[in-house]
C-alpha atoms as a PDB file:
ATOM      1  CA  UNK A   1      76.428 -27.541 -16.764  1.00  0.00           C
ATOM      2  CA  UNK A   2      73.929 -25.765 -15.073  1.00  0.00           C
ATOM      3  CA  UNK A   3      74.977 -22.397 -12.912  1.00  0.00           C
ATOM      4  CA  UNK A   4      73.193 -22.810  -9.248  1.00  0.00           C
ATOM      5  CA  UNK A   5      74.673 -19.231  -8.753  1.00  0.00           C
ATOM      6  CA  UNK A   6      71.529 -17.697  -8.489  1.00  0.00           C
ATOM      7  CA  UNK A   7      70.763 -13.853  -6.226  1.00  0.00           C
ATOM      8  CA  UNK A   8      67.216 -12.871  -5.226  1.00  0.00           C
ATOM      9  CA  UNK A   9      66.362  -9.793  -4.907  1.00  0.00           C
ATOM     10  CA  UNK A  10      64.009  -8.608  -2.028  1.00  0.00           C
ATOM     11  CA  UNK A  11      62.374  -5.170  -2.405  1.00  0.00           C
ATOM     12  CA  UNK A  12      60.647  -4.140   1.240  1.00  0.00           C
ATOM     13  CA  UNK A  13      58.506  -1.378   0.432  1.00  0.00           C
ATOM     14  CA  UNK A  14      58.123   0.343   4.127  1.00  0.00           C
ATOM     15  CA  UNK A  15      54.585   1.997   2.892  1.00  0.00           C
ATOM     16  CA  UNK A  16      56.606   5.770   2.851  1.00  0.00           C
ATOM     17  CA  UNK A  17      54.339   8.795   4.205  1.00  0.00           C
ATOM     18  CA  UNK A  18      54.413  12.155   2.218  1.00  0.00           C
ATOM     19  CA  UNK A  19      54.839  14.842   4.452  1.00  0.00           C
ATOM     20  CA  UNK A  20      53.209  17.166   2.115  1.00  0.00           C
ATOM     21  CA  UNK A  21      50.001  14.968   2.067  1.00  0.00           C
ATOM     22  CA  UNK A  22      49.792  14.573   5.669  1.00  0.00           C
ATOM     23  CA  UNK A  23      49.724  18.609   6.205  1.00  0.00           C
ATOM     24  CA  UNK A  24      47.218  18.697   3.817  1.00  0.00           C
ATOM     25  CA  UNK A  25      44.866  16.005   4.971  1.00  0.00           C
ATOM     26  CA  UNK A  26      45.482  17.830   8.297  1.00  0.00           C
ATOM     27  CA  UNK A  27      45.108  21.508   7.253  1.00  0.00           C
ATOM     28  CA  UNK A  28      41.613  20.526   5.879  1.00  0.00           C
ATOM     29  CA  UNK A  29      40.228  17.819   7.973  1.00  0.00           C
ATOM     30  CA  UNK A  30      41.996  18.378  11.144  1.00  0.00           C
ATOM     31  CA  UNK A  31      42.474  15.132  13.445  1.00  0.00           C
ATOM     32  CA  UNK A  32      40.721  13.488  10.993  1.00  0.00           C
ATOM     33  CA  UNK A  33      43.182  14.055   8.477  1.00  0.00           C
ATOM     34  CA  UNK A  34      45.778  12.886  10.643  1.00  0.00           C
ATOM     35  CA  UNK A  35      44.681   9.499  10.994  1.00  0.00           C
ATOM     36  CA  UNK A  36      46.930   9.549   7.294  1.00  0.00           C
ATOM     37  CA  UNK A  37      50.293   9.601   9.235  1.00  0.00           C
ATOM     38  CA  UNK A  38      49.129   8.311  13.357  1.00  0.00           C
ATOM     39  CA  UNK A  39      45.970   7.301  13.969  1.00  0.00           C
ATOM     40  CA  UNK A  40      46.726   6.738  17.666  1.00  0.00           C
ATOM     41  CA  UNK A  41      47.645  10.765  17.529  1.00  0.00           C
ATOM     42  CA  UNK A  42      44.692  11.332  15.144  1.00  0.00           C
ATOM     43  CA  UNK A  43      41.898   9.657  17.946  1.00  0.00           C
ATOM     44  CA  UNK A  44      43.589  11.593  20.687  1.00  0.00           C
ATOM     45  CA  UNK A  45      43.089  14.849  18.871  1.00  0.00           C
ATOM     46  CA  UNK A  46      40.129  13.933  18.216  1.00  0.00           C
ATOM     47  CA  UNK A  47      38.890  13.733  21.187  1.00  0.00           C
ATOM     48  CA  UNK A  48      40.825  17.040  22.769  1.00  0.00           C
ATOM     49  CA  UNK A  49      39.499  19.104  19.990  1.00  0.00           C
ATOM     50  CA  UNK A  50      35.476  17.784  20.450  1.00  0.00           C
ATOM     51  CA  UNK A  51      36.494  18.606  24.037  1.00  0.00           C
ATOM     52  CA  UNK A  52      38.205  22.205  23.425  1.00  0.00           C
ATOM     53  CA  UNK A  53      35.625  23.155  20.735  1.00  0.00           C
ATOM     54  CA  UNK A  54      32.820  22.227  23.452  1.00  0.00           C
ATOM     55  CA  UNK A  55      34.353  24.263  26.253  1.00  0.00           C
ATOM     56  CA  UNK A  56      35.060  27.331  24.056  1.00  0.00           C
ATOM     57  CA  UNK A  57      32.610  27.327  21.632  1.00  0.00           C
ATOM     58  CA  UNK A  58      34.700  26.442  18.924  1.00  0.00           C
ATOM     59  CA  UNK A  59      37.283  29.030  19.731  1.00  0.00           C
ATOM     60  CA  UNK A  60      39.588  26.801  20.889  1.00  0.00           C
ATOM     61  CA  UNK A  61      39.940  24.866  17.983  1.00  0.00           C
ATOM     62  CA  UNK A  62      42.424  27.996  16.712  1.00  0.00           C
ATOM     63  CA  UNK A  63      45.171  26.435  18.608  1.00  0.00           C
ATOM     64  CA  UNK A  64      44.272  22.871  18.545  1.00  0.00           C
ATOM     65  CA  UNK A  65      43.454  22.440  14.762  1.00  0.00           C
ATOM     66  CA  UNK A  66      47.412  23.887  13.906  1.00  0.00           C
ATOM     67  CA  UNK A  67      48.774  21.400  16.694  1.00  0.00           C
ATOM     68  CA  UNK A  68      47.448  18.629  14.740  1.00  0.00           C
ATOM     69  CA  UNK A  69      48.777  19.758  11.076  1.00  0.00           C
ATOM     70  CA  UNK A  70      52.285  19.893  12.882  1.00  0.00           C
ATOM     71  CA  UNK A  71      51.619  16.690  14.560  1.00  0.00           C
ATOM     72  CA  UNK A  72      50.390  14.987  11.313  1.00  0.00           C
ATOM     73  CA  UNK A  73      53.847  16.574   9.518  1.00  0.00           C
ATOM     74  CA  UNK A  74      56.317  15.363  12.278  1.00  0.00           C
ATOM     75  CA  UNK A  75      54.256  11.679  12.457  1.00  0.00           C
ATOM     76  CA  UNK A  76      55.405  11.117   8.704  1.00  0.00           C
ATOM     77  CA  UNK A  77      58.406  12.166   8.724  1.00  0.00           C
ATOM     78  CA  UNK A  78      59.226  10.002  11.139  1.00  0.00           C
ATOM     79  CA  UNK A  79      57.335   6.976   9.695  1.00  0.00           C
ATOM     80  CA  UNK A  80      59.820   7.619   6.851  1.00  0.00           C
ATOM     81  CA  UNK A  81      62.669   7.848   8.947  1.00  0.00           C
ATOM     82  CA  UNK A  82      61.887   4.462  11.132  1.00  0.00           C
ATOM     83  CA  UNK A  83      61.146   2.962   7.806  1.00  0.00           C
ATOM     84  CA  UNK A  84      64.413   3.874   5.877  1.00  0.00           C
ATOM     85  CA  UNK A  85      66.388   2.889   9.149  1.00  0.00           C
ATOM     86  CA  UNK A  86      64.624  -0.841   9.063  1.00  0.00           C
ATOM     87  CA  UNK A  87      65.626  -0.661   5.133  1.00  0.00           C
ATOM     88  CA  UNK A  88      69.132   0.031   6.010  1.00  0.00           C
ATOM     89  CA  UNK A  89      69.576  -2.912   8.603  1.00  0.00           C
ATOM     90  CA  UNK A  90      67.749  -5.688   6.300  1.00  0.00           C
END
């Protein structure tokens, strides 16, 4: 007698984002750093901050450089979020 009772086990591993990484990366590299946690955000501050830095000789990049270490925190923590909420349904 053979037992055709058999459960699988499926592990999805939704690629998690540490939020202490991604202010990091972003403290020290700036939008480059937050292509770690959203690279659309990271190219867009990219861009503003070549922009900013241009137009106020680099002064500008005071304001724009903490907007993208926030950015870069709130982007992970809500990859982690939309990732534990697809866990949750499967």
């Amino acid at each position: 007698m053979s037992e055709n009772n058999v459960q699988k086990v499926v592990v999805v591993d939704g690629g998690s984002k540490s939020v202490g990484v991604a202010f990091l990366l972003a403290f020290i590299f700036g939008p480059l750093g937050m292509m770690y946690s959203t690279v659309s955000g990271g190219i867009i501050m990219l861009v503003v901050s070549l922009f900013v830095g241009l137009f106020t000789l680099g002064f500008g990049l005071f304001v724009t450089w903490p907007i993208c270490v926030v950015w870069a925190c709130i982007a992970a923590s809500s990859h982690n979020k939309k990732a534990l909420a697809g866990f949750a349904r499967a």
